[in-house]
Protein backbone atom coordinates (compact mmCIF):
# COMPACT_ATOMS: atom_id res chain seq x y z
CA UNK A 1 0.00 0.00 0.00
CA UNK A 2 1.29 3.50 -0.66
CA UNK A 3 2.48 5.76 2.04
CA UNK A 4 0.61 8.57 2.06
CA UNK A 5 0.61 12.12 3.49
CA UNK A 6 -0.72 11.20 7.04
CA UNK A 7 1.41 8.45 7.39
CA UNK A 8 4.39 10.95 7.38
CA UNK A 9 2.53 12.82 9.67
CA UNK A 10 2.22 10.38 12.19
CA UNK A 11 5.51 9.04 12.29
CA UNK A 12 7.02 12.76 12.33
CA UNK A 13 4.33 13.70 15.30
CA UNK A 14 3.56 16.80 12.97
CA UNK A 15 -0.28 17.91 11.70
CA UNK A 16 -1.12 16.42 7.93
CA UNK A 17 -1.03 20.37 6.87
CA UNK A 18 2.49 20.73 7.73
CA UNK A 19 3.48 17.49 5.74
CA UNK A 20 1.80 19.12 3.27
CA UNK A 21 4.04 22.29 3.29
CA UNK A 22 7.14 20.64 3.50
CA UNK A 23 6.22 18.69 0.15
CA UNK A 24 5.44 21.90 -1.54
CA UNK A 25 8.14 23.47 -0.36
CA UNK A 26 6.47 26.33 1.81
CA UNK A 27 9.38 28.63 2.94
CA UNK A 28 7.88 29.37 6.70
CA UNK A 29 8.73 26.60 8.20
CA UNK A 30 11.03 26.20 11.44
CA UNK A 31 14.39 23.80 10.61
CA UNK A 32 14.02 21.80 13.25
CA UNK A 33 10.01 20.95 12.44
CA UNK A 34 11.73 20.72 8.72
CA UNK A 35 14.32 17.83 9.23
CA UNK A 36 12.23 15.87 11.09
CA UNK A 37 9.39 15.92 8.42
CA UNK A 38 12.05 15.14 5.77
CA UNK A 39 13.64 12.56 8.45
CA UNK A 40 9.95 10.64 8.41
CA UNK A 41 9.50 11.10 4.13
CA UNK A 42 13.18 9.31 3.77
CA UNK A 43 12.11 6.62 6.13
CA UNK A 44 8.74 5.61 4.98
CA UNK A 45 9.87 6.22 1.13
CA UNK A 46 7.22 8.53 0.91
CA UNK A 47 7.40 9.73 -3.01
CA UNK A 48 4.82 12.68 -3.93
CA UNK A 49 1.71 11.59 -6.43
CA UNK A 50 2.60 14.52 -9.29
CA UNK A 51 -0.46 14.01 -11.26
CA UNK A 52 -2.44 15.14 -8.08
CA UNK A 53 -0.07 17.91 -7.31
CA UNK A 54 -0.32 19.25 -11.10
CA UNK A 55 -4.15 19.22 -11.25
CA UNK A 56 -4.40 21.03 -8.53
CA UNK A 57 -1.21 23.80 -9.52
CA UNK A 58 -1.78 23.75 -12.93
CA UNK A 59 1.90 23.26 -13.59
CA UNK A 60 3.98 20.01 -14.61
CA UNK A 61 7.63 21.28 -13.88
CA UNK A 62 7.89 19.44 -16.82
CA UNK A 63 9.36 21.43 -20.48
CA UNK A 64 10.09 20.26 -23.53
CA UNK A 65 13.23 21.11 -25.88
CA UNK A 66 12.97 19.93 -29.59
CA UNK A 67 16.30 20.24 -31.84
CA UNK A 68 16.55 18.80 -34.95
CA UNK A 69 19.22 16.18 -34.36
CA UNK A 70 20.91 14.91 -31.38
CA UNK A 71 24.20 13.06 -32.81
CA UNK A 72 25.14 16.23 -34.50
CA UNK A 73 27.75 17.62 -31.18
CA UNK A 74 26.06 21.56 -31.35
CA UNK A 75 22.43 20.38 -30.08
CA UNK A 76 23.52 17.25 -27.86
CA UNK A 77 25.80 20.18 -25.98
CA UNK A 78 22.90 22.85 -26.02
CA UNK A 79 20.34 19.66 -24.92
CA UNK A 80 22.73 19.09 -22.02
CA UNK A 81 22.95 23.18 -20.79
CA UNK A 82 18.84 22.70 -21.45
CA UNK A 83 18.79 20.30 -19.10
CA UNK A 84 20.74 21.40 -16.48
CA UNK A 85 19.88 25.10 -16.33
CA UNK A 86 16.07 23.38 -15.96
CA UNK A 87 17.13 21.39 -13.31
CA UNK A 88 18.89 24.22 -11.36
CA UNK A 89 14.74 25.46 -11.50
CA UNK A 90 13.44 22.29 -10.52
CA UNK A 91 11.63 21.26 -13.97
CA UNK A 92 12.56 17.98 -16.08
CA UNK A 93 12.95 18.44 -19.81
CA UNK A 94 11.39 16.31 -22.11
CA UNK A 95 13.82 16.04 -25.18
CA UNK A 96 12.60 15.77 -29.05
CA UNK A 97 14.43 15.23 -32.57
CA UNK A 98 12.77 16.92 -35.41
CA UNK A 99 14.72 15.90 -38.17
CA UNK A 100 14.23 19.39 -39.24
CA UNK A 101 11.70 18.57 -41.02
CA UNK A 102 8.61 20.96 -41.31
CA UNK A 103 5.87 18.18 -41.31
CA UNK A 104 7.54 16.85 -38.06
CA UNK A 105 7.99 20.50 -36.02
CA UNK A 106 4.07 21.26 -36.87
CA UNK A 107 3.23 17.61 -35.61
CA UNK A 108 4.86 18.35 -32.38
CA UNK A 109 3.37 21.83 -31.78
CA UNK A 110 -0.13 19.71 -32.44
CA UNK A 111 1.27 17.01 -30.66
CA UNK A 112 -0.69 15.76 -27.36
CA UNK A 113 2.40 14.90 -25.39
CA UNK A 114 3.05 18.90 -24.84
CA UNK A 115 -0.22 18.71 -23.13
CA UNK A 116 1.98 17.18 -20.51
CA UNK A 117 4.72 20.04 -20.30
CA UNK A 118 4.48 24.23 -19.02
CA UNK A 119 6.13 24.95 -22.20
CA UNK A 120 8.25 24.24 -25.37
CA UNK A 121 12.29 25.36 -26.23
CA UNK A 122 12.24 24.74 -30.20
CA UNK A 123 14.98 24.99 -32.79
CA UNK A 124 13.29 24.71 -35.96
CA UNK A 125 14.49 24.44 -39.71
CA UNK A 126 11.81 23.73 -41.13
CA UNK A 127 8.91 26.19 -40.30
CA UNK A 128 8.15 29.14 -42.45
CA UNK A 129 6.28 32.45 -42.05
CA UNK A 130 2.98 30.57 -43.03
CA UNK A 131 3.60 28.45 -39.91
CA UNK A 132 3.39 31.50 -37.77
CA UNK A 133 -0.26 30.30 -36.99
CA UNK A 134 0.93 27.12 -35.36
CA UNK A 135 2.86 28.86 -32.57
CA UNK A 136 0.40 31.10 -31.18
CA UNK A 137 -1.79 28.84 -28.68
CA UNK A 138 -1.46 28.72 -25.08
CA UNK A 139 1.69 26.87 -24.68
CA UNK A 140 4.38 29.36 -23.88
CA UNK A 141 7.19 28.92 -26.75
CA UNK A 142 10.71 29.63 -27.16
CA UNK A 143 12.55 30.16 -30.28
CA UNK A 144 15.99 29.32 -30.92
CA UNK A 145 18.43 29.58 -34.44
CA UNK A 146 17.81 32.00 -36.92
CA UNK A 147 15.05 34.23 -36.66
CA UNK A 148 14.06 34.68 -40.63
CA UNK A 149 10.50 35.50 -39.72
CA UNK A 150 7.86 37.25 -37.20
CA UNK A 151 7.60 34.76 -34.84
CA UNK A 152 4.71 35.33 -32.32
CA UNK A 153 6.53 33.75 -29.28
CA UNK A 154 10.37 34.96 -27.44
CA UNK A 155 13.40 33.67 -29.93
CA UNK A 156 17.06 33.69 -28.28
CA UNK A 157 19.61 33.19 -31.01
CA UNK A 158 23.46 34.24 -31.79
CA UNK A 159 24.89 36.68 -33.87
CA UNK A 160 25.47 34.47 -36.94
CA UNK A 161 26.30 37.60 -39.25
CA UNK A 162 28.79 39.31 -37.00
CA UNK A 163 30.46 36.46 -35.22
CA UNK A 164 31.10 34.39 -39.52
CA UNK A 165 32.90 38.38 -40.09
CA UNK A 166 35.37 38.56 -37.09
CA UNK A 167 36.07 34.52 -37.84
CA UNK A 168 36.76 35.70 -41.85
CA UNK A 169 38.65 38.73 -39.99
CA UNK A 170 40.39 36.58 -37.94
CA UNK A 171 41.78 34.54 -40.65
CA UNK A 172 42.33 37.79 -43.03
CA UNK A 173 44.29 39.63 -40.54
CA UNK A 174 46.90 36.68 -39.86
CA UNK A 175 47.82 36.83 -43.35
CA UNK A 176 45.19 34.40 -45.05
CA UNK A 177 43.97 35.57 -47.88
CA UNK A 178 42.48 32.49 -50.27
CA UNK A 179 39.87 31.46 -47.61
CA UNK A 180 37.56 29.00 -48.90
CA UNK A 181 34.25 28.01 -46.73
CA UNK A 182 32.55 25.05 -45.86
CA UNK A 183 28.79 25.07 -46.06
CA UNK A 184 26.89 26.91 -48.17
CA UNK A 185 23.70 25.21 -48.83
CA UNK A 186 21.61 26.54 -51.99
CA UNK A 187 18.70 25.29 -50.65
CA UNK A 188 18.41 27.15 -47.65
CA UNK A 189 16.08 30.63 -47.75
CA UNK A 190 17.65 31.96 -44.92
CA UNK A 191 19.31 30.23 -42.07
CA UNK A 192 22.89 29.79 -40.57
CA UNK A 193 24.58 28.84 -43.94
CA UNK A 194 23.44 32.02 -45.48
CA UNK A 195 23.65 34.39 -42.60
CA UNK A 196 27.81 32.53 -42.25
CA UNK A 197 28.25 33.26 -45.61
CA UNK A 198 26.60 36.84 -45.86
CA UNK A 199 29.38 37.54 -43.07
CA UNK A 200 32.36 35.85 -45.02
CA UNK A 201 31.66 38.23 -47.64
CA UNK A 202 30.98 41.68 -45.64
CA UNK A 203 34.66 40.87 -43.90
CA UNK A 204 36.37 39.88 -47.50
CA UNK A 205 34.56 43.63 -48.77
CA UNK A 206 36.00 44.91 -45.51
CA UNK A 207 39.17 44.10 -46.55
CA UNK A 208 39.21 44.83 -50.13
CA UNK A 209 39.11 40.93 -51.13
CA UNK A 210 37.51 40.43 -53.93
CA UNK A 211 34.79 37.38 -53.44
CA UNK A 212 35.61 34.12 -55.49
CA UNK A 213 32.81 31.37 -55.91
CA UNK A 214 35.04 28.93 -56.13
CA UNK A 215 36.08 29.09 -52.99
CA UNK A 216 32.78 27.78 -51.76
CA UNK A 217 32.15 24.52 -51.08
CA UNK A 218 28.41 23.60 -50.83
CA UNK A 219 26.98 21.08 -47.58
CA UNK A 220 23.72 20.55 -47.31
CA UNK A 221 24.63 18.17 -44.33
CA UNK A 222 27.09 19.09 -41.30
CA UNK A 223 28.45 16.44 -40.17
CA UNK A 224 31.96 15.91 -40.64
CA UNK A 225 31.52 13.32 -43.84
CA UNK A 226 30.10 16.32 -45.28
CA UNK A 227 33.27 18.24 -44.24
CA UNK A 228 35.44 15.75 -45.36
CA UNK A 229 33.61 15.45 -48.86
CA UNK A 230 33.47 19.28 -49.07
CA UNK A 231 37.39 19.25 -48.62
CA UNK A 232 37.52 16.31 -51.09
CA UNK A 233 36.24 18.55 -54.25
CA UNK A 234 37.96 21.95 -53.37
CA UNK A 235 41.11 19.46 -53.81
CA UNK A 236 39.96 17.91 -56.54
CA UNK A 237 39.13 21.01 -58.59
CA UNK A 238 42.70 22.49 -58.29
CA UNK A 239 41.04 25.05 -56.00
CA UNK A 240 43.93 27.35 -54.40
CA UNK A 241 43.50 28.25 -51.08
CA UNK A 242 45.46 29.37 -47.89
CA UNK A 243 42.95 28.84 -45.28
CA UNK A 244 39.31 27.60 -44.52
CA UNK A 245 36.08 28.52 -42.49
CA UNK A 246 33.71 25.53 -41.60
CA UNK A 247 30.52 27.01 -40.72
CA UNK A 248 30.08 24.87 -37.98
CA UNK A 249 33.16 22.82 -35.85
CA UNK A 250 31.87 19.05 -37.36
CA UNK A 251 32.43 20.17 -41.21
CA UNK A 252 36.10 22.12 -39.68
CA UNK A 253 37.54 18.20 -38.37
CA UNK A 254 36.22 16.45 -41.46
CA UNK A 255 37.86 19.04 -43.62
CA UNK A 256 41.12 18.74 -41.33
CA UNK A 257 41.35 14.96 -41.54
CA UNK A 258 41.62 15.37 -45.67
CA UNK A 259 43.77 18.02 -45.46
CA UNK A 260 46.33 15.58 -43.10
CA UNK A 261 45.75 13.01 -45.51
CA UNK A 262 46.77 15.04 -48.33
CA UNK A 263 50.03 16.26 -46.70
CA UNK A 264 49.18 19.84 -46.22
CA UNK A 265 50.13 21.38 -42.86
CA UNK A 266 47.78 23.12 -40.46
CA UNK A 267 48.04 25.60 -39.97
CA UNK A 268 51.47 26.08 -42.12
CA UNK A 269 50.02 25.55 -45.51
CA UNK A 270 46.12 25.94 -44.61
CA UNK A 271 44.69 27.28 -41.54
CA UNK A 272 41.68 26.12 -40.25
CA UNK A 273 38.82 27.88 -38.45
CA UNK A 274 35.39 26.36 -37.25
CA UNK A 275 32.36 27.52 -35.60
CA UNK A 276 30.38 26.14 -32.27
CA UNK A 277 33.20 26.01 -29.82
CA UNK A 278 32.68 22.50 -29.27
CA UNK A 279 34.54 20.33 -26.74
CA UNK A 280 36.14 18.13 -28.58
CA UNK A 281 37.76 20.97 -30.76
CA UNK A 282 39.63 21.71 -28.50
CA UNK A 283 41.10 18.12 -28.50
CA UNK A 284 41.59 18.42 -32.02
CA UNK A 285 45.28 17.53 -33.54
CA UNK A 286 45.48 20.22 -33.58
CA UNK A 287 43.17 21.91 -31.75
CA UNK A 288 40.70 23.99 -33.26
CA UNK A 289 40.39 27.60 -34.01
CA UNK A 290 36.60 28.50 -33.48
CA UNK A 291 33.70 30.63 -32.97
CA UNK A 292 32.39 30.49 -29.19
CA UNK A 293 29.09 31.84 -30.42
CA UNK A 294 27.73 31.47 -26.89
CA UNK A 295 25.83 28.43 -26.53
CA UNK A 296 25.30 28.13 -22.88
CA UNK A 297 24.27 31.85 -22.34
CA UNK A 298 21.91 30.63 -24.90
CA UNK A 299 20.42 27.83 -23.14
CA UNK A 300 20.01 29.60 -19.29
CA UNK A 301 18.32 32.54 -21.44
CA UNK A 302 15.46 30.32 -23.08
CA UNK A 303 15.12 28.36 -20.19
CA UNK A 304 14.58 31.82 -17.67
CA UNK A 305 12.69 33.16 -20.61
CA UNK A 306 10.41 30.30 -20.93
CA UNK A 307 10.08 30.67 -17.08
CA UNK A 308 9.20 33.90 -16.92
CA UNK A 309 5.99 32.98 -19.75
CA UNK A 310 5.16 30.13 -17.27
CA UNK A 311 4.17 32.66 -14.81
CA UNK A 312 1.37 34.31 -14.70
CA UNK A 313 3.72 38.07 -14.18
CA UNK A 314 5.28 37.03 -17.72
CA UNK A 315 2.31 35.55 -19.71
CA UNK A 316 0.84 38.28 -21.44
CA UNK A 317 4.04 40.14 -21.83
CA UNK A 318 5.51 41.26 -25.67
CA UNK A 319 7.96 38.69 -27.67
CA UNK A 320 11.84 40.31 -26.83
CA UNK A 321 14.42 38.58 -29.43
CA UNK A 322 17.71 38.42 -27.39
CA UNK A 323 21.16 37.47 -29.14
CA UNK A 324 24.68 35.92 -27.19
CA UNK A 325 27.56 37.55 -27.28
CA UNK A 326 30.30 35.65 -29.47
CA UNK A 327 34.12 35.18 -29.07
CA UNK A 328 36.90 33.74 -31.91
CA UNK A 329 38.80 31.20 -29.55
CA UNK A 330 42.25 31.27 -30.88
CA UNK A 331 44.10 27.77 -30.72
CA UNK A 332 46.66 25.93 -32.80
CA UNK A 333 45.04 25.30 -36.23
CA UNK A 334 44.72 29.02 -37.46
């Protein structure tokens, strides 16, 4: 048989009502009244009924965060700074792979299951302004990546533009000046690739550098096959270059393992410069050159922002955009 509230009561000589606040973590409560309620709970293995305790709040202390993959290394990393900045509040995260596919981010924002949460963290690539629609109900919604449209909900995001020109800068102003990039994608309307790319070009302006196509080497993937087969046909072309950007840290290593294969030094011959700041760049051979474009800040912010739509102060509030700061992490590959 379940222990229940009174049973905790009457081992810890205390009224059912203070049991009660204890469990629900009422602040005015004397320590020594405290311990010996939480000395009872630990001894009968007393565990809360949370379906009770959430009809009767409202709440679930329960998000959800949906990214579009988890075995690419930039969303397992922000999943796990998700996760622990929503522990830190007390809530468990629910986590969700998209694919990025548009059909699959509208089924979740239609999806039952969120029925179960206080709100949703989303990084979407495949929504459009038509979508807009689909994020305006009651469930409080947080934004993350690229915001190409008028979302109706908070979006935190980095500064994709500014942070691609200080990498190109970066690169330019240690004597580089054939830098070829890793991936463009054609297909995109407006996203990372293009926003990397639109600052690539505003630093080569900058700097008098006249743009070569060339140069770019098209991903639609970004995982570090794609690097590796980027790198592949900017060899195989006869392409001339004296240093290169991956747009994010996973197409930077699989363009560095051709480049070792091939003989050329890094950074000697070709310098190499990645974006993401992941961990394991800088356990690169050698370590990599990169973009910290702020990732944790990121993750705290949406959580507290989603917070603060949770309660009832923040609910009817107007959608802020907020953007991370960004910093070029300087190690031995460029």
């Amino acid at each position: 048989m379940a222990v229940t509230l009174r049973d905790v009561a009457e081992l810890a000589g205390v009224s059912f009502k203070t049991v009660s606040n204890v469990v629900n973590g009422y602040p005015h409560i004397r320590p020594a009244t405290r311990e010996k309620v939480e000395r009872a709970i630990a001894e009968l293995g007393y565990q809360p009924n949370l379906s009770a305790r959430s009809l009767r709040s409202g709440r679930t202390d329960t998000i959800a965060l949906a990214v579009p993959e988890l075995n690419l290394s930039y969303f397992a990393e922000l999943a796990s700074f998700v996760i622990a900045a929503a522990e830190e509040a007390g809530l468990v995260t629910l986590v969700e792979q998209t694919g990025g596919d548009r059909d699959r981010e509208l089924a979740l924002l239609q999806s039952p299951r969120l029925n179960r949460t206080d709100g949703l963290i989303l990084s979407p690539l495949g929504l459009g302004a038509e979508d807009a629609a689909a994020l305006a109900g009651p469930l409080p919604v947080v934004m993350l990546g690229e915001r190409t449209f008028e979302w109706p909900c908070d979006h935190v995001t980095m500064q994709n533009v500014a942070a691609a020109r200080a990498a190109t800068e970066y690169l330019i102003d240690s004597g580089r000046r054939r830098i070829a990039v890793i991936g463009e994608n054609e297909a995109e309307v407006m996203g990372s690739a293009r926003l990397r790319l639109r600052g690539y070009r505003e630093a080569l302006a900058a700097k008098g550098i006249e743009y070569d196509e060339r140069l770019v080497a098209r991903a639609t993937l970004w995982h570090r096959a794609d690097g590796a087969h980027a790198m592949h046909d900017l060899l195989d072309r006869g392409v001339e270059f004296d240093a290169v950007f991956g747009f994010n840290d996973t197409l930077a290593l699989g363009a560095m393992r051709v480049l070792q294969e091939a003989g050329l030094r890094i950074p000697q011959d070709v310098a190499v410069l990645g974006f993401d700041d992941l961990d394991e760049a800088a356990y690169a051979i050698p370590s990599l050159t990169t973009v910290d474009p702020g990732r944790e800040w990121i993750a705290r912010t949406a959580v507290a922002t989603l917070l603060a739509r949770i309660s009832a102060d923040g609910a009817d509030a107007a959608p802020q955009t907020r953007a991370a700061e960004f910093a070029v992490v300087a190690r031995e590959s460029a």
